[in-house]
N, C-alpha and C. Protein backbone atom coordinates (compact mmCIF):
# COMPACT_ATOMS: atom_id res chain seq x y z
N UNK A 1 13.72 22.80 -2.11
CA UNK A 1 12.77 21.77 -2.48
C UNK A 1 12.14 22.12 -3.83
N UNK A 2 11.67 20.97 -4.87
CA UNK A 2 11.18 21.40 -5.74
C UNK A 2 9.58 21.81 -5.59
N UNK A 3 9.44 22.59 -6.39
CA UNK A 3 7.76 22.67 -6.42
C UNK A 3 7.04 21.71 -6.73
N UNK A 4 6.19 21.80 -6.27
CA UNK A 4 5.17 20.67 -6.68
C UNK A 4 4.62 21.55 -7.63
N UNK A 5 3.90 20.42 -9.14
CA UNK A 5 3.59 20.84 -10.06
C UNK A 5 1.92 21.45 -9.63
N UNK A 6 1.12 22.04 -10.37
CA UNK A 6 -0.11 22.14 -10.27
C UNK A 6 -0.99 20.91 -10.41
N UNK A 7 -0.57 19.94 -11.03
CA UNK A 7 -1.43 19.08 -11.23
C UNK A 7 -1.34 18.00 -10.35
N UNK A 8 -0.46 17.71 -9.14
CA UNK A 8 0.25 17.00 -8.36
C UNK A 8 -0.13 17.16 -6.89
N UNK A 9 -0.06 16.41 -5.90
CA UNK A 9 -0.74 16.73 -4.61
C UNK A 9 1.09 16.80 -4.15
N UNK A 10 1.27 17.27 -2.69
CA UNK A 10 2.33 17.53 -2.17
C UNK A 10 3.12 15.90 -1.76
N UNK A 11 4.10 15.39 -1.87
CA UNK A 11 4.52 14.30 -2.02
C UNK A 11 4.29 14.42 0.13
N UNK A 12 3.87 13.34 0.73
CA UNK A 12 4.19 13.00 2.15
C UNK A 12 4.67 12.06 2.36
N UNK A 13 5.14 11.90 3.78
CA UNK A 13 6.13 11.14 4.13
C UNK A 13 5.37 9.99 5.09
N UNK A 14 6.09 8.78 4.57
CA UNK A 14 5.68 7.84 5.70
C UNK A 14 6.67 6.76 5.60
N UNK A 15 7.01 6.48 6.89
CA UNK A 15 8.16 5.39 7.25
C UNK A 15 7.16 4.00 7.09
N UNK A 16 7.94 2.77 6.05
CA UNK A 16 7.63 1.39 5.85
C UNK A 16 8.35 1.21 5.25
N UNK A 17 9.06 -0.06 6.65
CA UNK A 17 9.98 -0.80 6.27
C UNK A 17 10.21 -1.96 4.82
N UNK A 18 11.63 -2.38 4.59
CA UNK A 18 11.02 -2.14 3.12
C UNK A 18 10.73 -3.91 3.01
N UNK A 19 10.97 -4.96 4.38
CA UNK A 19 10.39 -6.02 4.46
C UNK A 19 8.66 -5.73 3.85
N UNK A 20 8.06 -4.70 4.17
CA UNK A 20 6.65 -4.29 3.60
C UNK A 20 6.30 -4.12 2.13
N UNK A 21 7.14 -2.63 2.12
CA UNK A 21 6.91 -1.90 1.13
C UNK A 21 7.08 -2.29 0.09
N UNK A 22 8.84 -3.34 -0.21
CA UNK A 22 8.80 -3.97 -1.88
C UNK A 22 7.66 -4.93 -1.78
N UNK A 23 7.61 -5.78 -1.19
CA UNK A 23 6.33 -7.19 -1.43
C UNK A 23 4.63 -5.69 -1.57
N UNK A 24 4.58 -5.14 -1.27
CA UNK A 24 3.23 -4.55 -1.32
C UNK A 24 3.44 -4.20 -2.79
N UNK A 25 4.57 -3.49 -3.24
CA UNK A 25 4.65 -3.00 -5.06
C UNK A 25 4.56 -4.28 -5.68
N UNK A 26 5.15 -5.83 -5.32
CA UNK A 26 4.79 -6.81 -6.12
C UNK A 26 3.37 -6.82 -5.98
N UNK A 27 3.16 -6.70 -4.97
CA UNK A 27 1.07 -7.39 -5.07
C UNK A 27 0.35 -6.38 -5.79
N UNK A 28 0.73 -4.91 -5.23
CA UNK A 28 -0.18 -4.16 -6.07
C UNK A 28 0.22 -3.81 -7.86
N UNK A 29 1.64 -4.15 -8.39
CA UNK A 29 1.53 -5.15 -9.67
C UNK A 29 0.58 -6.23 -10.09
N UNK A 30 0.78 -6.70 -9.45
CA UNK A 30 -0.23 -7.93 -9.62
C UNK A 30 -1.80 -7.51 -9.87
N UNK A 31 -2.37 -6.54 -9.39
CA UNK A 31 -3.51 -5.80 -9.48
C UNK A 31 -3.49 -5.14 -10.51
N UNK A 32 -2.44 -4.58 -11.33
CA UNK A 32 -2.46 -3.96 -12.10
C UNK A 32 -2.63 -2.33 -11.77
N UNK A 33 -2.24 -2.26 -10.53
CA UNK A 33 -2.38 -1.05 -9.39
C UNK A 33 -0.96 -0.46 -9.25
N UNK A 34 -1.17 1.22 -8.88
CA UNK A 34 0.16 1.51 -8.00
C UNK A 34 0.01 1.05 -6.85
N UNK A 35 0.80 1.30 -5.83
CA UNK A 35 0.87 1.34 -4.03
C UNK A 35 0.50 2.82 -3.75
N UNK A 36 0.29 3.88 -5.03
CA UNK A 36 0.04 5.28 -4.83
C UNK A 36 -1.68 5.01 -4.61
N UNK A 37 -1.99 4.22 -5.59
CA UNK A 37 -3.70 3.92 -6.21
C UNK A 37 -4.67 2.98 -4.61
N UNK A 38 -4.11 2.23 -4.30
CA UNK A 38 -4.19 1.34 -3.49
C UNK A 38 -4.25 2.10 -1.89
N UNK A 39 -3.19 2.83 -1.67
CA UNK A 39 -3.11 3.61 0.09
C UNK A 39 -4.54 4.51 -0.43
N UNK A 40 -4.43 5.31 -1.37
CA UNK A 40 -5.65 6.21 -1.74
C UNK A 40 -7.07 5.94 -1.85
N UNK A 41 -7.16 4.35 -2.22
CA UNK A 41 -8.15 3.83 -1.84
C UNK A 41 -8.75 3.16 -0.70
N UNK A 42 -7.63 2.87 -0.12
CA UNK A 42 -7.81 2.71 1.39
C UNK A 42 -8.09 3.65 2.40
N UNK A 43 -7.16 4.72 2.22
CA UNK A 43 -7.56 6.18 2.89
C UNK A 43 -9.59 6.79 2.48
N UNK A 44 -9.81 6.07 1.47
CA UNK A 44 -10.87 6.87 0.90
C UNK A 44 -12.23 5.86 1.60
N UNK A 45 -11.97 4.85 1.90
CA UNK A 45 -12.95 3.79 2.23
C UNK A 45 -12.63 3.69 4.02
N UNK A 46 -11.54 4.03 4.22
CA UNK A 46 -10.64 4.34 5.90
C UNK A 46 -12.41 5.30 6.20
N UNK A 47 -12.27 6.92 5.81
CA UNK A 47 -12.99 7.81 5.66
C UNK A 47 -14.16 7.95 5.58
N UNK A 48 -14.83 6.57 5.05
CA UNK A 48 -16.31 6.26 4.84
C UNK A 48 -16.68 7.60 3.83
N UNK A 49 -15.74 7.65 2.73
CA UNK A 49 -15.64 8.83 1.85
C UNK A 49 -17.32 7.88 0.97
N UNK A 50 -18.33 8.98 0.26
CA UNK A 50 -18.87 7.94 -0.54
C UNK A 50 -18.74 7.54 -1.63
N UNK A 51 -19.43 6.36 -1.90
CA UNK A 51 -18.73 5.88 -3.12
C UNK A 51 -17.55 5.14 -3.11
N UNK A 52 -16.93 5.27 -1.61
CA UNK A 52 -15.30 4.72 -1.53
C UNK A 52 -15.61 3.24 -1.71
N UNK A 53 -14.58 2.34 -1.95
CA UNK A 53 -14.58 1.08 -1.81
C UNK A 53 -12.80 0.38 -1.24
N UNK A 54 -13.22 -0.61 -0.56
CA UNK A 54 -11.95 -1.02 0.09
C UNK A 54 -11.06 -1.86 -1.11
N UNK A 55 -9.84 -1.41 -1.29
CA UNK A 55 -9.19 -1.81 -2.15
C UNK A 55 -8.91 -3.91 -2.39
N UNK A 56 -9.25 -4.29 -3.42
CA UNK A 56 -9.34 -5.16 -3.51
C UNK A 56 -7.93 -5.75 -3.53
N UNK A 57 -7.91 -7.02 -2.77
CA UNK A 57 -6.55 -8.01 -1.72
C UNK A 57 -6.08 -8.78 -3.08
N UNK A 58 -4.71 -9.04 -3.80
CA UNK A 58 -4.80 -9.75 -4.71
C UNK A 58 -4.45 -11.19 -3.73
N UNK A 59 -4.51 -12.32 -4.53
CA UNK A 59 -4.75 -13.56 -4.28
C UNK A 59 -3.20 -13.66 -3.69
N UNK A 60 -2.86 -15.05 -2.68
CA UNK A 60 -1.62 -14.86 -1.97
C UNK A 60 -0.99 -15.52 -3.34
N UNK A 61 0.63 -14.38 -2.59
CA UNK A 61 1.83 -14.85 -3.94
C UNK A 61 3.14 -14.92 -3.02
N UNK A 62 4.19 -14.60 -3.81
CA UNK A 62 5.47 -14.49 -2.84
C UNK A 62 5.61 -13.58 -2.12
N UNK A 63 5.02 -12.54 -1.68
CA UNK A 63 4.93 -11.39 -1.20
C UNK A 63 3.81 -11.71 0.00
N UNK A 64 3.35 -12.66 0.35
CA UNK A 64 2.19 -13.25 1.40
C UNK A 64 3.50 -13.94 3.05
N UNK A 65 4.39 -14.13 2.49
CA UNK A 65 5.17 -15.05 3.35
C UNK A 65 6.82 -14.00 3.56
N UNK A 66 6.84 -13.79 4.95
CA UNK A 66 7.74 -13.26 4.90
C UNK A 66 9.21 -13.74 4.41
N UNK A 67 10.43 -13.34 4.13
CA UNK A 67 12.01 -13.67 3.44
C UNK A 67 12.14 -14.74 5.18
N UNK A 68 12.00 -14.40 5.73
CA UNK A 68 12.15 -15.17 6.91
C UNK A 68 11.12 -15.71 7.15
N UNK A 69 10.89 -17.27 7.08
CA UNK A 69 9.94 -17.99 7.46
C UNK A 69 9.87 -17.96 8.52
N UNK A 70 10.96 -18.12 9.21
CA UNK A 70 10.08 -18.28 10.90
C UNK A 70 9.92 -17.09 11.59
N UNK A 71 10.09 -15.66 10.94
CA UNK A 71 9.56 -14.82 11.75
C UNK A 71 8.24 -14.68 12.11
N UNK A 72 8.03 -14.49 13.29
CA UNK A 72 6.44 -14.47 13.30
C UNK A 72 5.83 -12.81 13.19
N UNK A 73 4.52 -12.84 13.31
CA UNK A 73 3.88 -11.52 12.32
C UNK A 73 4.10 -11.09 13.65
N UNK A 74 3.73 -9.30 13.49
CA UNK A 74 3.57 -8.81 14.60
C UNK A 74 2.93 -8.38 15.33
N UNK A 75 2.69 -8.29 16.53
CA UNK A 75 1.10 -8.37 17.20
C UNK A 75 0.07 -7.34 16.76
N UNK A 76 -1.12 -7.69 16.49
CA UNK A 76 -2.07 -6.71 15.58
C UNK A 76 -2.63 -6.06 17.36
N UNK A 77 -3.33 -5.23 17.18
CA UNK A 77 -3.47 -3.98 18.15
C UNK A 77 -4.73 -3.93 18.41
């Protein structure tokens, strides 16, 4: 494995499917955001870190509606 640099946090792993993951890099484009900037701010406001703030939702685009219209969402928990 390579090293992680000093200035770099350790890369982690998380499974999202990529029905998710590409439409989340269009929106958080759209913000003018990474998807690196965005989970980090969520994790940080998740945390009730202070000062955190919940990452701001960009406005709906093509990335709001799934490639399959009639799939339906999946049950929230």
């Amino acid at each position: 494995m390579t090293p992680v640099k000093a200035t770099h946090t350790p890369p982690r792993q998380m499974r999202i499917p990529d029905d998710e993951w590409l439409p989340f890099g269009e929106a958080t484009k759209s913000q003018e955001a990474s998807r690196a900037e965005v989970v980090r701010d969520f994790i940080r406001w998740y945390l009730r870190r202070p000062g955190a703030k919940l990452p701001p939702r960009p406005e709906a685009g093509p990335w709001s509606t799934p490639k399959d219209a009639d799939e339906k969402p999946a049950a929230q928990n």
